[in-house]
N, C-alpha and C. Protein backbone atom coordinates (compact mmCIF):
# COMPACT_ATOMS: atom_id res chain seq x y z
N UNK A 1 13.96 26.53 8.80
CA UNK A 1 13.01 26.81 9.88
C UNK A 1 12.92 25.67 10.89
N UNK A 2 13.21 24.53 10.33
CA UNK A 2 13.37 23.18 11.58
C UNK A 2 14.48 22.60 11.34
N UNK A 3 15.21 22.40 12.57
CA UNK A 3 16.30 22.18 12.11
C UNK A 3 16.79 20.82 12.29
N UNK A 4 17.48 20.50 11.63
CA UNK A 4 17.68 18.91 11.35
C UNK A 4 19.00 18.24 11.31
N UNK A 5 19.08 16.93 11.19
CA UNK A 5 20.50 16.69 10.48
C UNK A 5 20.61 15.76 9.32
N UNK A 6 19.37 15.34 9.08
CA UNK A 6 18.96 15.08 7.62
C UNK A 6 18.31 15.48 6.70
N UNK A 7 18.69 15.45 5.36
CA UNK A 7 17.36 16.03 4.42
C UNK A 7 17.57 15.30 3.62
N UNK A 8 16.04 15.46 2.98
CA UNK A 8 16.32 14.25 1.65
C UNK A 8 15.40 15.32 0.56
N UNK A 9 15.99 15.50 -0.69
CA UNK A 9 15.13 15.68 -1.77
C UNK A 9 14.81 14.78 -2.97
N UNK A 10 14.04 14.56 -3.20
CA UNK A 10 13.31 13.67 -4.14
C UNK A 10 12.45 14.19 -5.10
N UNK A 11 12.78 14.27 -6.61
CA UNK A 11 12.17 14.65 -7.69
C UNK A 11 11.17 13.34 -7.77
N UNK A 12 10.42 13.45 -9.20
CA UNK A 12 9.87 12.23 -9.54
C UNK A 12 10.45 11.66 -10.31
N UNK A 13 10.58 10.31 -9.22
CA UNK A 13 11.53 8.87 -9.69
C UNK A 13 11.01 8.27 -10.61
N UNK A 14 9.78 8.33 -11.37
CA UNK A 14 9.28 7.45 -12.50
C UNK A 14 10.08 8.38 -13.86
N UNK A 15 10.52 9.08 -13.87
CA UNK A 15 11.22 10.05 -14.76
C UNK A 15 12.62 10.39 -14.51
N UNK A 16 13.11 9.47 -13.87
CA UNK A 16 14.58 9.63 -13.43
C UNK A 16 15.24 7.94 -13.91
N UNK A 17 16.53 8.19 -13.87
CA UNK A 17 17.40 7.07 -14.04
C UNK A 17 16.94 6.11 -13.22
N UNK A 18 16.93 5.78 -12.00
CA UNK A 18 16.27 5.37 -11.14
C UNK A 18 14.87 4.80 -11.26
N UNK A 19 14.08 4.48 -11.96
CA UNK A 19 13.18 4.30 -12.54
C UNK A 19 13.05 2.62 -12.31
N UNK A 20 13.57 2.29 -13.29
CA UNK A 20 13.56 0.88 -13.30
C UNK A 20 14.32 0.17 -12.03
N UNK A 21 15.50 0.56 -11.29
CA UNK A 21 15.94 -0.11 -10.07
C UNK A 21 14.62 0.17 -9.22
N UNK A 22 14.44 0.91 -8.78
CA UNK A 22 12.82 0.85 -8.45
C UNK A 22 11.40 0.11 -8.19
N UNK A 23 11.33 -0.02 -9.55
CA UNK A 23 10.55 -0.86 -10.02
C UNK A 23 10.81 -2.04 -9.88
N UNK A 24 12.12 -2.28 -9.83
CA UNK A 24 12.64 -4.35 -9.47
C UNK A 24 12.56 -3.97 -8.18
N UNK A 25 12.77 -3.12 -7.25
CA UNK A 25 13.15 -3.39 -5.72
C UNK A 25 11.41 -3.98 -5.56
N UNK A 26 10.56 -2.51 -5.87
CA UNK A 26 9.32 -3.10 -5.66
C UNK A 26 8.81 -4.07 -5.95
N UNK A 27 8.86 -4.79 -6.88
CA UNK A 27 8.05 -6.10 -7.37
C UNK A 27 9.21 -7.54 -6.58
N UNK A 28 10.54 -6.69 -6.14
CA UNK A 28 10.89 -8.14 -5.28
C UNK A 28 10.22 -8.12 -3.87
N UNK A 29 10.16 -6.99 -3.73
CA UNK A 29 9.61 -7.15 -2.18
C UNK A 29 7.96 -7.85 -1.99
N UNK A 30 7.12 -6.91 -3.00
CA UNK A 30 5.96 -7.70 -3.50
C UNK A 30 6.08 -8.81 -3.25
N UNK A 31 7.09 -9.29 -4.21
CA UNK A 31 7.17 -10.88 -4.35
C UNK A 31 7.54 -11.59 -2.97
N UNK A 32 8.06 -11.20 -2.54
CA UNK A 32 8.29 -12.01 -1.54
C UNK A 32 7.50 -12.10 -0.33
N UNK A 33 6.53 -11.15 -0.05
CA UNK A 33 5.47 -10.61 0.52
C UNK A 33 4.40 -11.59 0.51
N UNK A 34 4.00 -11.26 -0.91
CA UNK A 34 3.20 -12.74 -1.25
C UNK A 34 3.91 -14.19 -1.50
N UNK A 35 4.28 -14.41 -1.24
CA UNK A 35 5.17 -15.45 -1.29
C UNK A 35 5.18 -16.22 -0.05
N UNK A 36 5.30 -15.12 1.16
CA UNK A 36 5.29 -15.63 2.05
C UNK A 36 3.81 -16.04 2.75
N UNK A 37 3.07 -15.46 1.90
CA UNK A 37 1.59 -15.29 2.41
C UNK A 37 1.51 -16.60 2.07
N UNK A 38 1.71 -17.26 0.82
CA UNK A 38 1.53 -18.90 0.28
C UNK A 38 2.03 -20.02 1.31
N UNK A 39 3.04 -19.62 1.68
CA UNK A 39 4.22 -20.29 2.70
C UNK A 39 3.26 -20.83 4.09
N UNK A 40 2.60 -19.10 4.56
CA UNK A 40 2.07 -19.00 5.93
C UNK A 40 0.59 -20.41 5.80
N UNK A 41 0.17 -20.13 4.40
CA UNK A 41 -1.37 -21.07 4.00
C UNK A 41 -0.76 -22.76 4.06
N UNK A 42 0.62 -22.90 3.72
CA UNK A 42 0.73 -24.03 3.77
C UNK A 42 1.36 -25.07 4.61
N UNK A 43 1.51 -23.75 5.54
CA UNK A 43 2.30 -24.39 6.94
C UNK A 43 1.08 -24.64 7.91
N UNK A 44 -0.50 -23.97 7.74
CA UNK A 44 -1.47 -24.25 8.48
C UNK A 44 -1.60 -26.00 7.97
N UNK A 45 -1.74 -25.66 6.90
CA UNK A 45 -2.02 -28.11 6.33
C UNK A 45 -0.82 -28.44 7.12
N UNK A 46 0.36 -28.28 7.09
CA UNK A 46 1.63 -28.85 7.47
C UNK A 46 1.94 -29.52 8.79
N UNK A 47 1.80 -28.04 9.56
CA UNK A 47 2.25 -28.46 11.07
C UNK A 47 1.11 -28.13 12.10
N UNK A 48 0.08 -27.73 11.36
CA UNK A 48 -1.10 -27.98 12.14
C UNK A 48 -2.45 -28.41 11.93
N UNK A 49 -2.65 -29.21 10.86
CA UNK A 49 -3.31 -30.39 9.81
C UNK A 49 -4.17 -29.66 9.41
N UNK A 50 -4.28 -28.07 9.76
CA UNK A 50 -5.92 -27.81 8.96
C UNK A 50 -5.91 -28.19 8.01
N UNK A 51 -7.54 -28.31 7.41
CA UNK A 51 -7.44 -29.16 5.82
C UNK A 51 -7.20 -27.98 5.25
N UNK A 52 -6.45 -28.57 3.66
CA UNK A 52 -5.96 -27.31 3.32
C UNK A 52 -7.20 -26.47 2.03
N UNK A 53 -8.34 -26.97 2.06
CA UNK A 53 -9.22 -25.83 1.18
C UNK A 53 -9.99 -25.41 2.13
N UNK A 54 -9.66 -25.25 3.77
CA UNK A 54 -9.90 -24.24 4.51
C UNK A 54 -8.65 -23.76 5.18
N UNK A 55 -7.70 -23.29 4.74
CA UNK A 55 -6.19 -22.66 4.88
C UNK A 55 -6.29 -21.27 5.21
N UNK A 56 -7.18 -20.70 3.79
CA UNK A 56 -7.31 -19.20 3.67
C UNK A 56 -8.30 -18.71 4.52
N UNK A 57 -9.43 -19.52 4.77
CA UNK A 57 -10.43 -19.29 5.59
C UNK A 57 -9.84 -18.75 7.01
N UNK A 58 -9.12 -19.85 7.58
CA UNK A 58 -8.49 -20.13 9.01
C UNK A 58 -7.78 -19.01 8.86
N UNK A 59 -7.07 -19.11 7.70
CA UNK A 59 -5.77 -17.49 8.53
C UNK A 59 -6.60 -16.35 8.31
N UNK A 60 -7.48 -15.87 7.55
CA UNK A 60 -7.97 -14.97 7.91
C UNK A 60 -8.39 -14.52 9.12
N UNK A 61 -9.14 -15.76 9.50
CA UNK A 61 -9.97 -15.52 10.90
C UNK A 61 -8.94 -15.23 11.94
N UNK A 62 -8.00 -16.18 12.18
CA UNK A 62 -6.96 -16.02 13.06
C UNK A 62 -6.45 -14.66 13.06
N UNK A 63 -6.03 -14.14 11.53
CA UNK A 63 -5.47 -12.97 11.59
C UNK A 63 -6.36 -11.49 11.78
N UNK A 64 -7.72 -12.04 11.52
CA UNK A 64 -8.49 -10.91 11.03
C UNK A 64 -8.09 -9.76 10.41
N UNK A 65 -7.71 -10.15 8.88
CA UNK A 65 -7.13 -9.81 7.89
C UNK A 65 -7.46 -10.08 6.65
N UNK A 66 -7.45 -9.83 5.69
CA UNK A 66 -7.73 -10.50 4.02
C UNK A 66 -6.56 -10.44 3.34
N UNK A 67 -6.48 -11.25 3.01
CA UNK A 67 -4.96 -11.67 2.49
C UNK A 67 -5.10 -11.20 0.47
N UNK A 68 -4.15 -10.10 0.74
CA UNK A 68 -4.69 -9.63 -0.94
C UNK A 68 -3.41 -9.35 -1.34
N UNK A 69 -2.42 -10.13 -2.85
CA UNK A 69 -1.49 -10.11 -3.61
C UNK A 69 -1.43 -8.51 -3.68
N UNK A 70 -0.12 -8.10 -3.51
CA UNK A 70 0.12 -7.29 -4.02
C UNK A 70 0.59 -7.17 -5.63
N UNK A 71 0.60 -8.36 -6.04
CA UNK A 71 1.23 -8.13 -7.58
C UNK A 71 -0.12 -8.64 -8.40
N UNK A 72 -1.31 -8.80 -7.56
CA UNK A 72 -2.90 -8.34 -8.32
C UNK A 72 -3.19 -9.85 -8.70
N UNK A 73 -2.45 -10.98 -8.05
CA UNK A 73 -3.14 -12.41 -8.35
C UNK A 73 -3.84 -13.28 -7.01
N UNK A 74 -4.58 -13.97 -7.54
CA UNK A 74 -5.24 -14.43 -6.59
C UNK A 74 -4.63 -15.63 -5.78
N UNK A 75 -5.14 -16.23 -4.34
CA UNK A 75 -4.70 -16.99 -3.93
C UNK A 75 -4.98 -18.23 -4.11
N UNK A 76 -4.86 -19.47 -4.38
CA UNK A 76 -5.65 -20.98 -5.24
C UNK A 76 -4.57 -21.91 -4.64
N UNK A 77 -5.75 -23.14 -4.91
CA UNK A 77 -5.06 -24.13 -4.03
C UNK A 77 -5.66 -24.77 -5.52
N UNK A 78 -4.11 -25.02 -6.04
CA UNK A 78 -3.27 -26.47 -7.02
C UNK A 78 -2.79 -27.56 -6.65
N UNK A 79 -2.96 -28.38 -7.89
CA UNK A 79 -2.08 -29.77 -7.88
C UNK A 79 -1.59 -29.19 -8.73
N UNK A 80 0.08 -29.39 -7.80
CA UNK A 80 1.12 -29.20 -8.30
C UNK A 80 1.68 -30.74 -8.48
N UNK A 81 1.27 -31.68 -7.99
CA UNK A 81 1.85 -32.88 -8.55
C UNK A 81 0.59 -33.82 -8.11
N UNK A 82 0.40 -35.11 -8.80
CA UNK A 82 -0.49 -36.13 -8.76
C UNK A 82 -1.10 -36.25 -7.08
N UNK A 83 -1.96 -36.06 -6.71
CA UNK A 83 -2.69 -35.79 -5.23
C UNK A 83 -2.12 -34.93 -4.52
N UNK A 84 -1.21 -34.08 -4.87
CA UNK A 84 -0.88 -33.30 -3.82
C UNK A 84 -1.45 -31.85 -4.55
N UNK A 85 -2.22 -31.04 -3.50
CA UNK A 85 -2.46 -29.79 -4.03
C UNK A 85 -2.05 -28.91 -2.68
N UNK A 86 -1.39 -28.03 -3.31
CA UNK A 86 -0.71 -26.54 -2.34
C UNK A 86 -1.33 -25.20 -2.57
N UNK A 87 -0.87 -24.44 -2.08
CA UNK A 87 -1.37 -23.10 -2.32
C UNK A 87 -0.78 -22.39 -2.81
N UNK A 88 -0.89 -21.55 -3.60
CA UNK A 88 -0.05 -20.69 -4.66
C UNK A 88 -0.68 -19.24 -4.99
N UNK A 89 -0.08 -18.23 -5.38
CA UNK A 89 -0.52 -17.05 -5.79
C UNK A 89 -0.50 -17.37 -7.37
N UNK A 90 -1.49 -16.68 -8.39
CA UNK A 90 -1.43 -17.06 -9.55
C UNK A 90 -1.01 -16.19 -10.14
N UNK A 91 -0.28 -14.82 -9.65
CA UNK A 91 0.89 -13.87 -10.04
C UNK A 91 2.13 -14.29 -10.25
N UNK A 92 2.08 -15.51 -9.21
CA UNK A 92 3.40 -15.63 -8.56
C UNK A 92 3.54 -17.11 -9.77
N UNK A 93 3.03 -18.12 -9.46
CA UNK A 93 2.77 -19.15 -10.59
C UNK A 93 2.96 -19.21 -12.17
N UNK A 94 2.35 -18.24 -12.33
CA UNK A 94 2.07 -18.13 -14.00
C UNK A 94 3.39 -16.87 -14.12
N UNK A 95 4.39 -16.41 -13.53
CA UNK A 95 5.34 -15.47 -13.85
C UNK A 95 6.81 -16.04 -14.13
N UNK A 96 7.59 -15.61 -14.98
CA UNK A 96 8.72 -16.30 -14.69
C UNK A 96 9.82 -15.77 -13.18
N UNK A 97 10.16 -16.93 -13.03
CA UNK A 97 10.89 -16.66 -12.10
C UNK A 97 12.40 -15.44 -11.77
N UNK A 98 12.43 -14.72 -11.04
CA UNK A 98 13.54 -13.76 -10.94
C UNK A 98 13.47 -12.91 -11.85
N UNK A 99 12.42 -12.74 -12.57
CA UNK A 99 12.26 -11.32 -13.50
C UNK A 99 11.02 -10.64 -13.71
N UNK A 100 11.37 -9.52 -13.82
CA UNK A 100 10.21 -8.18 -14.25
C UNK A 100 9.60 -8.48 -14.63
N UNK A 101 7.92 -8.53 -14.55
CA UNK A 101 7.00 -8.65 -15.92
C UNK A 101 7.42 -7.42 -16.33
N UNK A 102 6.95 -7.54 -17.76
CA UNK A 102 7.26 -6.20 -18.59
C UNK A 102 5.85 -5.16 -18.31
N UNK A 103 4.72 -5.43 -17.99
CA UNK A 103 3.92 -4.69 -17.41
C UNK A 103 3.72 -4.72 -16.29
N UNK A 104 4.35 -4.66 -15.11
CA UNK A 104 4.38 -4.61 -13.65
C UNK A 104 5.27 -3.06 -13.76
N UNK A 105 4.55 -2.21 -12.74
CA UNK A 105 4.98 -1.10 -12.21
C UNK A 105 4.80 -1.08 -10.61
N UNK A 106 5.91 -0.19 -10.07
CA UNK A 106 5.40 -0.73 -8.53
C UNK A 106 4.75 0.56 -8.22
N UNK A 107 3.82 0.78 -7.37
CA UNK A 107 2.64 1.64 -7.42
C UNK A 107 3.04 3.17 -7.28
N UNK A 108 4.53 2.91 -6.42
CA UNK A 108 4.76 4.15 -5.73
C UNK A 108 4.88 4.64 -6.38
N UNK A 109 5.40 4.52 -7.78
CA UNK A 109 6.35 5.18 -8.83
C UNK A 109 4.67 5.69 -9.56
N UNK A 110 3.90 5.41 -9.32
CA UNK A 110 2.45 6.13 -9.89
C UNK A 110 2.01 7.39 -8.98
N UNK A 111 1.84 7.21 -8.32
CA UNK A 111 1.13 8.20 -7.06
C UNK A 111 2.17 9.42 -6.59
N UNK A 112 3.83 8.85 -6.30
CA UNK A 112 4.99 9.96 -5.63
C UNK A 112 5.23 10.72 -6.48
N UNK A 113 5.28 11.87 -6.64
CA UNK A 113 5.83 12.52 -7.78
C UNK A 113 7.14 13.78 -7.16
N UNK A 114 7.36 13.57 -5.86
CA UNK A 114 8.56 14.25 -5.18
C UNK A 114 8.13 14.04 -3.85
N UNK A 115 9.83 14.67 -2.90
CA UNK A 115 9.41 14.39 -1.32
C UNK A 115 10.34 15.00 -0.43
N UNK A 116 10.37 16.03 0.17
CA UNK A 116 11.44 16.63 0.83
C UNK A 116 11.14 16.10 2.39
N UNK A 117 12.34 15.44 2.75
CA UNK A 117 12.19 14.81 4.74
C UNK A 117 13.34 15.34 4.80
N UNK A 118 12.81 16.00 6.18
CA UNK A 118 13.49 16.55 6.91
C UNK A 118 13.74 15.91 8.57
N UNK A 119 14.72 15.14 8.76
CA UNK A 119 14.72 14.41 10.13
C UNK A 119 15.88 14.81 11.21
N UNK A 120 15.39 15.11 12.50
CA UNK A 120 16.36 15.81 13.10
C UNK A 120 16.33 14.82 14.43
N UNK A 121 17.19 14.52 15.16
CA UNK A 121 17.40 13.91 16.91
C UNK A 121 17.59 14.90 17.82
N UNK A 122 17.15 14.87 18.63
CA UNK A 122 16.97 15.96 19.85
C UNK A 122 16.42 15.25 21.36
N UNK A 123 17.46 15.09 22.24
CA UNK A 123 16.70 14.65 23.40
C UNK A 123 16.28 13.08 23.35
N UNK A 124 17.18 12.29 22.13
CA UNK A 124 16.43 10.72 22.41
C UNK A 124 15.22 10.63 21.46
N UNK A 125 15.15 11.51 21.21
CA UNK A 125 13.82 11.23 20.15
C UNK A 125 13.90 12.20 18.71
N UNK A 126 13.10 10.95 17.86
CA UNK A 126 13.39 11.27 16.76
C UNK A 126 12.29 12.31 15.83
N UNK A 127 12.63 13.45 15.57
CA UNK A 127 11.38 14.20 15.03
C UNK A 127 11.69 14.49 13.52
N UNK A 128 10.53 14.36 12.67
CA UNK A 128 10.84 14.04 10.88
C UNK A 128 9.49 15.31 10.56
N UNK A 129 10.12 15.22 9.57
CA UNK A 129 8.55 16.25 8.77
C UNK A 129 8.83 15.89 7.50
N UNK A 130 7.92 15.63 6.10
CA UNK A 130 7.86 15.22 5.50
C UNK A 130 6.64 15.27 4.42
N UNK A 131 7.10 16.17 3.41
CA UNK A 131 6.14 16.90 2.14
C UNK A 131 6.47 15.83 1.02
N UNK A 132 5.16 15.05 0.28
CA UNK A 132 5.41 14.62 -0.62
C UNK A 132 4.13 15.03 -1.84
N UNK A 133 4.63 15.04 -2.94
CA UNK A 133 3.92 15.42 -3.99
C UNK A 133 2.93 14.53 -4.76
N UNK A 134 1.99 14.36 -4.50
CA UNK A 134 0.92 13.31 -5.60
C UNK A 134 -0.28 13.77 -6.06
N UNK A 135 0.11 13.40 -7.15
CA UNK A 135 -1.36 13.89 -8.41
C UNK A 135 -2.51 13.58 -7.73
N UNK A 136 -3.79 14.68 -7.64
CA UNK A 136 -4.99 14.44 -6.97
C UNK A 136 -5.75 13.25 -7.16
N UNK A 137 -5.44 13.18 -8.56
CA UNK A 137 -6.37 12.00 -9.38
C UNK A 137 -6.11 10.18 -8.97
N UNK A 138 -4.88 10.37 -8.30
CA UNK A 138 -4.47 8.88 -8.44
C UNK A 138 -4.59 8.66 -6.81
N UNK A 139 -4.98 10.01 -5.97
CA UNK A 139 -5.13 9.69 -4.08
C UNK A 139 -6.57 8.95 -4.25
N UNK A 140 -6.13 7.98 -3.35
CA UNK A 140 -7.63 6.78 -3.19
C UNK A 140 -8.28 7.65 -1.91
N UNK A 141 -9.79 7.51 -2.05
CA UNK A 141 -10.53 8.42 -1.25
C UNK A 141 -10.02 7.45 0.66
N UNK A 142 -10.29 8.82 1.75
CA UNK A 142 -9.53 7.50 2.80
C UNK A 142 -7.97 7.22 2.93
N UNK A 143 -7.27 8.31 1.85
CA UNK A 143 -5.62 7.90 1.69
C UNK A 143 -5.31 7.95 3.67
N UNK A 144 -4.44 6.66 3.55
CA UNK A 144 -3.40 6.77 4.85
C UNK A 144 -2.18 6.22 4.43
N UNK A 145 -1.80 6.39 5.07
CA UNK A 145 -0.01 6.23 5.42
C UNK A 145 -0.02 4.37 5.14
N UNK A 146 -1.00 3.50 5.98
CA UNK A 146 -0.24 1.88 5.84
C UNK A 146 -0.81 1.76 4.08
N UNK A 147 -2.02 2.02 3.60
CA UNK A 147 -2.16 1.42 2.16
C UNK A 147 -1.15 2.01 1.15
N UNK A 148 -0.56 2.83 1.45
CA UNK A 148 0.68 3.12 0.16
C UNK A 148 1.30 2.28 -0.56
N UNK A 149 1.77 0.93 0.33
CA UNK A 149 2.41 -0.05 -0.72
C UNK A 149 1.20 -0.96 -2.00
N UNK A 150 0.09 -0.61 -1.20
CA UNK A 150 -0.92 -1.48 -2.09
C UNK A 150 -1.45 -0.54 -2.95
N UNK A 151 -0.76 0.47 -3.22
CA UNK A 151 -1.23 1.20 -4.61
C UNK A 151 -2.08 2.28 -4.70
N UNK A 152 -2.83 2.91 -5.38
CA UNK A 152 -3.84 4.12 -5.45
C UNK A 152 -4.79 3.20 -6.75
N UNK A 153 -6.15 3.95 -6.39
CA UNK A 153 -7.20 3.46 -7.99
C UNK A 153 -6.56 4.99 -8.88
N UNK A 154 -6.70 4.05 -10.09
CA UNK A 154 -6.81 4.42 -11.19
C UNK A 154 -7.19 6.08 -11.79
N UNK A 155 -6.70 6.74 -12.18
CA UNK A 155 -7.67 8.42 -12.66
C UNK A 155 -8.36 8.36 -12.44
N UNK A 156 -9.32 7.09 -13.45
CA UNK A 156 -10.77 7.38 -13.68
C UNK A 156 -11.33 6.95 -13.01
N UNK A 157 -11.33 6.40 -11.59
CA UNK A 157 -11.85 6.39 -10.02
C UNK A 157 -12.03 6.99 -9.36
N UNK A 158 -11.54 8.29 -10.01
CA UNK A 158 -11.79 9.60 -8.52
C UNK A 158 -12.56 10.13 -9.41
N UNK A 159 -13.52 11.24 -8.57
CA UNK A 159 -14.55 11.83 -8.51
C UNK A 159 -13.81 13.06 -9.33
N UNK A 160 -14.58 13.21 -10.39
CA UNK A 160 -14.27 14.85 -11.38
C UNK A 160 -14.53 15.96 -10.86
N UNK A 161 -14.14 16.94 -10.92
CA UNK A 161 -14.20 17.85 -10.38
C UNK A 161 -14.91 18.79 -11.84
N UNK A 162 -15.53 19.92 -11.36
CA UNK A 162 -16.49 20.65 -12.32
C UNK A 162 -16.15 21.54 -12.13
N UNK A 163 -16.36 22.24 -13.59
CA UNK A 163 -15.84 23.77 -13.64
C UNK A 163 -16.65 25.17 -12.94
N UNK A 164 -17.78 24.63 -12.80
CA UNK A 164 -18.64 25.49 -12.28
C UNK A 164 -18.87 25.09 -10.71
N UNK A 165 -18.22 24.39 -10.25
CA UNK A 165 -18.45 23.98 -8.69
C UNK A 165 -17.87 25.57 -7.90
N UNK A 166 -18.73 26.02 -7.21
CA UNK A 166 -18.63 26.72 -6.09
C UNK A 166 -18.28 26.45 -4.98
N UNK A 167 -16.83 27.26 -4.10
CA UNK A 167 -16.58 26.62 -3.11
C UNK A 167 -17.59 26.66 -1.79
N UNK A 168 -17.63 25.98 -1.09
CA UNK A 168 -18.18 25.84 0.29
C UNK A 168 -18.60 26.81 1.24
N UNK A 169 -19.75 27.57 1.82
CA UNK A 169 -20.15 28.35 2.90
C UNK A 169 -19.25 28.26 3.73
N UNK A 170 -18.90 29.06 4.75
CA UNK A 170 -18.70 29.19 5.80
C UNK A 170 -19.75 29.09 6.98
N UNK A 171 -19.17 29.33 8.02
CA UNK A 171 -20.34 29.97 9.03
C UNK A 171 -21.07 31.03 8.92
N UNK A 172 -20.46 31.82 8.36
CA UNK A 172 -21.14 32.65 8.35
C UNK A 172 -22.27 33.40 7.05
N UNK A 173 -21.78 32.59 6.09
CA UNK A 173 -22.52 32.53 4.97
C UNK A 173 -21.90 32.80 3.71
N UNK A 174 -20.49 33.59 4.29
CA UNK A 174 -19.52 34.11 2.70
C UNK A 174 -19.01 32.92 1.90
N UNK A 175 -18.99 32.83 1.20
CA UNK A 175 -18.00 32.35 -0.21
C UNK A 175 -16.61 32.33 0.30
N UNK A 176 -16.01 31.23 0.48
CA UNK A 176 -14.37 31.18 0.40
C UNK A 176 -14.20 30.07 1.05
N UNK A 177 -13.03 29.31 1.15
CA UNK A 177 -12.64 28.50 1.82
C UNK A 177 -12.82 28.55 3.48
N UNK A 178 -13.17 27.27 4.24
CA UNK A 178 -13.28 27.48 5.53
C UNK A 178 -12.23 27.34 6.15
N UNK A 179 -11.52 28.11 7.33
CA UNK A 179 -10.33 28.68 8.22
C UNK A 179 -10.07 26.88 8.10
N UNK A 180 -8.81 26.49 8.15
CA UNK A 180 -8.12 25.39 8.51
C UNK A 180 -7.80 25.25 10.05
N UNK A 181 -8.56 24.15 10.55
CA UNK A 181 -8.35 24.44 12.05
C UNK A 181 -7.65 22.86 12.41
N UNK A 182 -6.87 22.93 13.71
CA UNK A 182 -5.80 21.85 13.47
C UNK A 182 -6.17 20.36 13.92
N UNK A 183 -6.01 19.30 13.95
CA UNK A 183 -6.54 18.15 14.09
C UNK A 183 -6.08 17.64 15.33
N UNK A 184 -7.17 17.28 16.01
CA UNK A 184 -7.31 16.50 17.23
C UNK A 184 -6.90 14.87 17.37
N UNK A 185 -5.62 14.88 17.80
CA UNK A 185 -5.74 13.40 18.28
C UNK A 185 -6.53 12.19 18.45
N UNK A 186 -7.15 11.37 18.11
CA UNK A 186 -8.64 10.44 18.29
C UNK A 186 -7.69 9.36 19.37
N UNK A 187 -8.85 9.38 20.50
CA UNK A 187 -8.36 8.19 21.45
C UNK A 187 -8.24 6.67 20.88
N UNK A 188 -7.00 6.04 20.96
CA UNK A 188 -6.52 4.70 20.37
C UNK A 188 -7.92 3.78 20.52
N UNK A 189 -7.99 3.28 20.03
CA UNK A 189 -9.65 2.22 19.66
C UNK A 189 -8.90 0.96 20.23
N UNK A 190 -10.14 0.44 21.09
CA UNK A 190 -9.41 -0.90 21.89
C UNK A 190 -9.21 -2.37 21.17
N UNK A 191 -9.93 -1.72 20.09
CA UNK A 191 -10.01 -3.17 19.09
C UNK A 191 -9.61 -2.84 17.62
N UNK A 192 -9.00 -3.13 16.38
CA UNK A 192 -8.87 -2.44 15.34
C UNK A 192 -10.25 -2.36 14.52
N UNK A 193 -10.78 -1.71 13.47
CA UNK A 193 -11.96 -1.57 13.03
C UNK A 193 -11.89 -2.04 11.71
N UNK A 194 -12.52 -2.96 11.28
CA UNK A 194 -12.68 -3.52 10.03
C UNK A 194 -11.38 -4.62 9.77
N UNK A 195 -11.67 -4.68 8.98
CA UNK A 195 -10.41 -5.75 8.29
C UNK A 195 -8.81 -5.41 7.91
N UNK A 196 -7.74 -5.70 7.97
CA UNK A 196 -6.49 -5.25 7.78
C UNK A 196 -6.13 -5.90 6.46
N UNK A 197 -5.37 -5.77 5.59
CA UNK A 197 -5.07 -6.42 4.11
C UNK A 197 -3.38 -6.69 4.56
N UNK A 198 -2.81 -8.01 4.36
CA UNK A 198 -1.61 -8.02 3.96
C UNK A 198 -0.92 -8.49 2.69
């Protein structure tokens, strides 16, 4: 029905061979993600003297952002040798180097459970459509498109659903689902709203 010149099908990769390459791509990229976040805290002491147990403070502000590990450790400023203290992730610190924890999963492989894209070129521009499959229980309330790499909460974070729940009025007063009507564009906001996580 749309026609394309790519397709992609995708079962769920946590149940495929593929599984574990996966899982290392994710936790290197992680890693290096945060990694670099340590790098960015210690180049503020470096080459532009902030003191460094206000590092994290400063780049936040600068960035207006919160700087949050993706591999779930916090950010700390160590002595790593006799008076000198740096900044470090304590994921990244306390892990061995160049390998898997044995309990690290990378998130996607929780939440994706299949994904058919369909991407076609026409005219200079690129048009995609794109169905992916995820368990209700593991969508964080608010799901968008940028928090995907930082994971979904847990099952038992989402709201239960009841056996006796009745669906929703209409306008007019019947019982049934309300008509799906299509979504309006929202004018670009001149400033971003709230805080960004990297």
């Amino acid at each position: 029905p749309r026609p394309a010149q790519v397709w992609v099908h995708a079962e769920d990769l946590s149940q495929s061979r593929l599984a574990g390459l996966v899982n290392a791509y994710g936790y290197r990229q992680s890693r290096q993600i945060t990694a670099g976040n340590t790098r960015f805290l210690n180049m503020l002491s470096e080459q532009l003297h902030v003191p460094r147990a206000e590092s994290l403070e400063t780049a936040e502000r600068l960035l207006e952002a919160r700087f949050v590990s993706l591999l779930g450790g916090q950010y700390e400023l160590r002595e790593t040798s006799p008076g000198v203290k740096t900044w470090v992730n304590s994921a990244l610190a306390d892990a061995p180097p160049n390998q898997v924890p044995p309990d690290y999963q990378f998130p996607a492989l929780t939440w994706l459970r299949g994904m058919d894209l369909e991407m076609g070129f026409q005219n200079g521009a690129i048009a995609a459509h794109v169905e992916a499959t995820m368990p209700v229980e593991t969508r964080p309330a608010g799901f968008s498109l940028p928090g995907l790499l930082g994971g979904a909460k847990a099952a038992g974070d989402a709201a239960p659903a009841t056996k006796n729940q009745s669906p929703p009025a209409n306008k007019k007063g019947a019982k049934g689902p309300t008509p799906a009507r299509p979504l309006q564009p929202k004018a670009p906001a001149s400033k971003p709203a709230g805080a960004r996580e990297f």
